[in-house]
Protein backbone atom coordinates (compact mmCIF):
# COMPACT_ATOMS: atom_id res chain seq x y z
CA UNK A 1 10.95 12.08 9.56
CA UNK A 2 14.45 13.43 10.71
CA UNK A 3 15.84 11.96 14.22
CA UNK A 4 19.00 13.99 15.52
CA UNK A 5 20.17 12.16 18.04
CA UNK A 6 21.40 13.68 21.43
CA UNK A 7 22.96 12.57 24.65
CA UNK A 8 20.21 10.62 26.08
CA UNK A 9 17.57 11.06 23.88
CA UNK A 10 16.47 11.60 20.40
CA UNK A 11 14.76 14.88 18.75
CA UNK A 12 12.11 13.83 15.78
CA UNK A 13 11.09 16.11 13.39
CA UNK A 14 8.05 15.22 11.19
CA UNK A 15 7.02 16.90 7.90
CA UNK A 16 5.53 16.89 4.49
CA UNK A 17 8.29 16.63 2.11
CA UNK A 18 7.70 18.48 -1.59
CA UNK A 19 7.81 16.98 -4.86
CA UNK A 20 11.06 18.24 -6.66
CA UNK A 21 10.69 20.72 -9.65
CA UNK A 22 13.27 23.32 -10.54
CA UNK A 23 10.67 26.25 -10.16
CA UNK A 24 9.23 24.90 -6.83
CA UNK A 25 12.86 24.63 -5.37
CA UNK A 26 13.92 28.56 -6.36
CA UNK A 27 10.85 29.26 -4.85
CA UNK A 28 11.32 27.39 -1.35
CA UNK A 29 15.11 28.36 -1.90
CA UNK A 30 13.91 32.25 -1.74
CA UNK A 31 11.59 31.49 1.34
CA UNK A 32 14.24 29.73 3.20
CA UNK A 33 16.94 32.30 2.20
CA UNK A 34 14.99 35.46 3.70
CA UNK A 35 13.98 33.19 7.30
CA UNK A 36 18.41 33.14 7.74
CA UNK A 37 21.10 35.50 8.89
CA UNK A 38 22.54 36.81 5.80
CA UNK A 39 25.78 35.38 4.94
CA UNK A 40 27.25 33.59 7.77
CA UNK A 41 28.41 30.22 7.45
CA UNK A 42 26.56 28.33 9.94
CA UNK A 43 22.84 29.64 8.25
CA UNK A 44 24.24 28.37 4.59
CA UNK A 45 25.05 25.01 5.49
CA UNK A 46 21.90 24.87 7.45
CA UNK A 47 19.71 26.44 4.30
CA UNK A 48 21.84 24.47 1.59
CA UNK A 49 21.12 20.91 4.10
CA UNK A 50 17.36 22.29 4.93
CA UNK A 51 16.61 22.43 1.10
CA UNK A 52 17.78 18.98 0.24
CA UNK A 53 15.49 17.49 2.79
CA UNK A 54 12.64 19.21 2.07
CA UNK A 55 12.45 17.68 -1.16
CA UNK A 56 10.78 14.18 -1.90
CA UNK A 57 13.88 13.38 -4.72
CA UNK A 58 17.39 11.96 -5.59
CA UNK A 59 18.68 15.15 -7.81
CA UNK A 60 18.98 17.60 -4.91
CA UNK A 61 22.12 16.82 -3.10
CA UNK A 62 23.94 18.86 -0.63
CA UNK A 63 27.79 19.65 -1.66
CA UNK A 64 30.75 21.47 -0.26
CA UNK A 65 34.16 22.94 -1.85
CA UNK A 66 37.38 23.70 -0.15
CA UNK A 67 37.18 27.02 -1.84
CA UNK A 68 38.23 29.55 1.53
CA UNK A 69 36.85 32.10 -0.23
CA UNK A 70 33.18 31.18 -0.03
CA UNK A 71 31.10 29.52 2.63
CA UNK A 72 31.12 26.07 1.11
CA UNK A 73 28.28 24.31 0.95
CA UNK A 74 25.27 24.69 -1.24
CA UNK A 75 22.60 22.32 -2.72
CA UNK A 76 23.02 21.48 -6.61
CA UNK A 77 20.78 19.76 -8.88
CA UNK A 78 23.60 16.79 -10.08
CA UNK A 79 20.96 16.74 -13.41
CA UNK A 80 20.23 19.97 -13.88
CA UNK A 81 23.02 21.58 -12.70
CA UNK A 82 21.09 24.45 -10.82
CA UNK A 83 23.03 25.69 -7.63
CA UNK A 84 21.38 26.77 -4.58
CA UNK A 85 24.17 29.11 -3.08
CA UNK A 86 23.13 30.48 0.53
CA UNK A 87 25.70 32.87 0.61
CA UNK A 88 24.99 34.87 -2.27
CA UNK A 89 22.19 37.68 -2.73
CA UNK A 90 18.87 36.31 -3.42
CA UNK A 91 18.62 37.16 -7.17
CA UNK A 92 21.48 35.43 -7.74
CA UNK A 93 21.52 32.65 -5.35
CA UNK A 94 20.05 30.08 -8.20
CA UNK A 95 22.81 29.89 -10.56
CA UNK A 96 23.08 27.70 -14.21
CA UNK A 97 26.67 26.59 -13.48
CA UNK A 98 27.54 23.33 -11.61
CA UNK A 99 30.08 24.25 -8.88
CA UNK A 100 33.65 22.15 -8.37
CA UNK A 101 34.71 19.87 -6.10
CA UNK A 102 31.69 18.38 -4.28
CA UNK A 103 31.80 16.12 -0.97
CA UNK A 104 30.20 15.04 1.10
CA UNK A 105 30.08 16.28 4.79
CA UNK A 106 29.24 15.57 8.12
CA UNK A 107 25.74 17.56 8.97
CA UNK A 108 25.18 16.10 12.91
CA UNK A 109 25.86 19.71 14.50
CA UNK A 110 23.62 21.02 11.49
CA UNK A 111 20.22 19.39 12.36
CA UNK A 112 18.75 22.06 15.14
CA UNK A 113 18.94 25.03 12.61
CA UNK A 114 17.66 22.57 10.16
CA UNK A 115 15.08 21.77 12.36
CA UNK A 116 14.18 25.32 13.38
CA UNK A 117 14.13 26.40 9.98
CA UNK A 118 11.61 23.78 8.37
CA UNK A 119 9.38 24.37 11.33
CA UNK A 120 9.62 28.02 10.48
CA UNK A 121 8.23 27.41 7.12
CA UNK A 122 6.00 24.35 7.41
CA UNK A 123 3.36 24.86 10.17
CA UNK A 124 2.21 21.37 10.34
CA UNK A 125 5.56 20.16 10.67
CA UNK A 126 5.94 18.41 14.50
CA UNK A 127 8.70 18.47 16.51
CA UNK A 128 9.33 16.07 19.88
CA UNK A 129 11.83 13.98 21.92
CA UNK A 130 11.81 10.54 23.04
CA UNK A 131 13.38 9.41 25.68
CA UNK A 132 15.86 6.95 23.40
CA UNK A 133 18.80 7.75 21.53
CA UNK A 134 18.37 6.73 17.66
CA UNK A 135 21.86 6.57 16.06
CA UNK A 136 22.63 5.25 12.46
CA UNK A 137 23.85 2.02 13.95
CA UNK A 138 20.38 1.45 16.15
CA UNK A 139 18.21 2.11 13.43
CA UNK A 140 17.37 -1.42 13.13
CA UNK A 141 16.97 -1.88 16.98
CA UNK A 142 15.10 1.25 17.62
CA UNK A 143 11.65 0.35 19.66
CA UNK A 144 10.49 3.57 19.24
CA UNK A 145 10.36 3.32 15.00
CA UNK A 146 9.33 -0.35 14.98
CA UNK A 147 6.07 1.02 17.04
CA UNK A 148 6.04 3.82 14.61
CA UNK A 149 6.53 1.86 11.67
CA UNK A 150 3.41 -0.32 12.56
CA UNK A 151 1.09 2.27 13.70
CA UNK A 152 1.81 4.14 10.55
CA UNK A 153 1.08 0.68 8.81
CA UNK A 154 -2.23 0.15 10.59
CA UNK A 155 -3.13 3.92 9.83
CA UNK A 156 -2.92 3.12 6.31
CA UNK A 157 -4.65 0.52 6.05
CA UNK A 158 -7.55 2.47 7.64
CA UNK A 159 -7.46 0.26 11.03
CA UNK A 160 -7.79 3.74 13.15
CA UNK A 161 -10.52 5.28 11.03
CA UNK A 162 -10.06 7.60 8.56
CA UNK A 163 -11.04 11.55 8.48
């Protein structure tokens, strides 16, 4: 689950995230790189952040350089040192290399192409608003993912049936 919070109200996204293997992301990477605009900034930050959340693991991180030559951002295996580059043409948009200078980055104005994107890809993925704002500092306090987190709890333990 992804929550982008808005003005006065929250957009969820729910989805299946993938198990991580080098061959499964160069294969996502290539089906999320044809679904964006070629080249423009805005479509490799939101592939490069799209790809690090669809996968269920702590390798994949998203990164940025201050290079003003490129776009910026790009998701890098930190133990593999495979590099996810949006920018670049799709046969060589997995490269070997580790890239320089990685930070981290604010990705808040990022989410809706994020969002658009995984739903483009995942049909079972759901997409909804509440009607209460979920920031990082009401996580705890959010009524909305304490009902959530025991429903999903009561699901499990097979309280609602299963199918």
């Amino acid at each position: 689950m992804i929550v982008r919070p808005r003005s006065g109200d929250t957009e969820i996204l729910q989805f299946q995230r993938a198990e991580y293997s080098p061959h499964e992301a160069r294969a996502t990477f290539e089906s999320m790189h044809a679904a964006l605009p070629i080249g423009t900034p805005a479509a490799c930050a939101t592939g490069a952040l799209a790809l690090v959340y669809w996968f269920r693991t702590e390798n994949l991180k998203l990164t940025v350089t201050d290079d003003p030559s490129s776009t910026g951002w790009f998701a890098a295996d930190i133990d593999g040192g495979l590099v996810f580059d949006f920018a670049a043409p799709i046969d060589a948009g997995a490269e070997d290399e580790p890239r320089n200078s990685p930070a981290r980055t604010s990705t808040a104005a990022l989410l809706g192409g994020v969002f658009d994107l995984i739903i483009a890809l995942q049909p079972t993925a759901y997409r909804y608003l509440i009607d209460e704002v979920i920031s990082v500092e009401r996580l705890t306090e959010s009524e909305f993912l304490e009902q959530k987190r025991a429903s999903d709890y009561l699901y499990q333990r097979g309280v609602f049936g299963r199918l």
